[in-house]
Protein backbone atom coordinates (compact mmCIF):
# COMPACT_ATOMS: atom_id res chain seq x y z
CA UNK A 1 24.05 12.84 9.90
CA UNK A 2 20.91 10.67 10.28
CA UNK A 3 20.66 6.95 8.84
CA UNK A 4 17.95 6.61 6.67
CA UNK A 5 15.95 3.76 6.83
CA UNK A 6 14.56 2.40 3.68
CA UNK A 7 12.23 -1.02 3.48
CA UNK A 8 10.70 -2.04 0.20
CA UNK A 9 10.97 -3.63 -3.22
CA UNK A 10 13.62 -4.41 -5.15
CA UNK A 11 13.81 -6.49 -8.73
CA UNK A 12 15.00 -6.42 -12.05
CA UNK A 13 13.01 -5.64 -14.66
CA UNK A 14 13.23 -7.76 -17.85
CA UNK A 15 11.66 -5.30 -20.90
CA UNK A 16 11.64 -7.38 -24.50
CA UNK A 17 11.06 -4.33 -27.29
CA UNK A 18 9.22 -5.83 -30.47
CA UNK A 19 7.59 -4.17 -33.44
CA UNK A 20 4.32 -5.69 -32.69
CA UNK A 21 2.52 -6.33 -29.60
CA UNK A 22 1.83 -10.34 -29.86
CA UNK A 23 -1.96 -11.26 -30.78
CA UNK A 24 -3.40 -14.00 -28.15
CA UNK A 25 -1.43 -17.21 -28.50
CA UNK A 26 1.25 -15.56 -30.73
CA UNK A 27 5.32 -16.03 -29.83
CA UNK A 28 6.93 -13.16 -31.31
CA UNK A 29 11.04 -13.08 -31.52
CA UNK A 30 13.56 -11.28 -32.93
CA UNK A 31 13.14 -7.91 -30.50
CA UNK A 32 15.45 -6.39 -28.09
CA UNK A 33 16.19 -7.64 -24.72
CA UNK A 34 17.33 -5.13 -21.74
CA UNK A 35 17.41 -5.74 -18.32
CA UNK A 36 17.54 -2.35 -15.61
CA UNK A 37 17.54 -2.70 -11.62
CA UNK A 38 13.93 -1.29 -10.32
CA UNK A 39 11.35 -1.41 -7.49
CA UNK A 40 10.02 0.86 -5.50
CA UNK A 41 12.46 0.95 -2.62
CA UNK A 42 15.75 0.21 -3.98
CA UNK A 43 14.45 3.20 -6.29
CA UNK A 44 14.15 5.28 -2.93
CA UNK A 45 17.49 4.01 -1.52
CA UNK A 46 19.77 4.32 -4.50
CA UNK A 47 18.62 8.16 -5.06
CA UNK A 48 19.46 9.05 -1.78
CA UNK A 49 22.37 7.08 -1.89
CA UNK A 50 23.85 8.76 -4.38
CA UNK A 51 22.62 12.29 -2.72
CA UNK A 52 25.13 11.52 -0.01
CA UNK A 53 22.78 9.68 2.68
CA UNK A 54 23.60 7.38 5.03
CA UNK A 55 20.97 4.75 4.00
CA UNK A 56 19.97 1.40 5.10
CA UNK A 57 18.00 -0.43 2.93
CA UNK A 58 15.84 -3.57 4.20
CA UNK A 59 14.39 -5.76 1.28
CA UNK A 60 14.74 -9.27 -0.05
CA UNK A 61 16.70 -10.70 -2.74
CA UNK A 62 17.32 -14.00 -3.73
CA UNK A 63 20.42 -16.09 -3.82
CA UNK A 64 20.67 -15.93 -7.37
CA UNK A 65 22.59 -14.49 -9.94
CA UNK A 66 19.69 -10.94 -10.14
CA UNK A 67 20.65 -11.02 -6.20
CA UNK A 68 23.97 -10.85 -6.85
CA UNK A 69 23.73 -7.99 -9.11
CA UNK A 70 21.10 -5.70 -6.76
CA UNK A 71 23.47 -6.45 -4.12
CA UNK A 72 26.74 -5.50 -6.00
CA UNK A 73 24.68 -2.11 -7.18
CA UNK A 74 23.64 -1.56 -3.82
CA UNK A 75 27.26 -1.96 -2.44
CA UNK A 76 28.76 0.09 -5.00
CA UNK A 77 26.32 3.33 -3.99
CA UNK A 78 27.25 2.53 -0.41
CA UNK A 79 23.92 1.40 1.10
CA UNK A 80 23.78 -0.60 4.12
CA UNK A 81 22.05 -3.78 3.19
């Protein structure tokens, strides 16, 4: 089987649900908080990951804690980082 190649984007997105959209200057609290692993590439990568493809995936991440986690995701679907 081919390697596929993969070079991109890859984040976390950080989505805060509130009843209300915040007027200009407002704080609002009290919503719901949920993190999810995105970008365009590791989108791309992951799917055909888990299709059974024998991807490598070139992107940056930081040394961080969100780093940690993209990596660990990207281990666990066995891409080549």
């Amino acid at each position: 089987m081919s390697k596929i190649v993969v070079a991109g984007s890859a984040n976390i997105d950080m989505t805060a649900y509130v009843k209300t959209l915040p007027r200009p200057g407002e704080t609002i609290g009290g919503g719901r908080f949920m993190q999810a692993n995105g970008g365009k590439g590791a989108n791309q990568a992951v799917a055909a990951g888990r299709l059974g493809g024998d991807v490598l995936f070139l992107t940056c991440v930081g040394d961080d804690m969100q780093g940690k986690m993209l990596k660990d995701v990207f281990a666990s679907d066995g891409i080549d980082t």
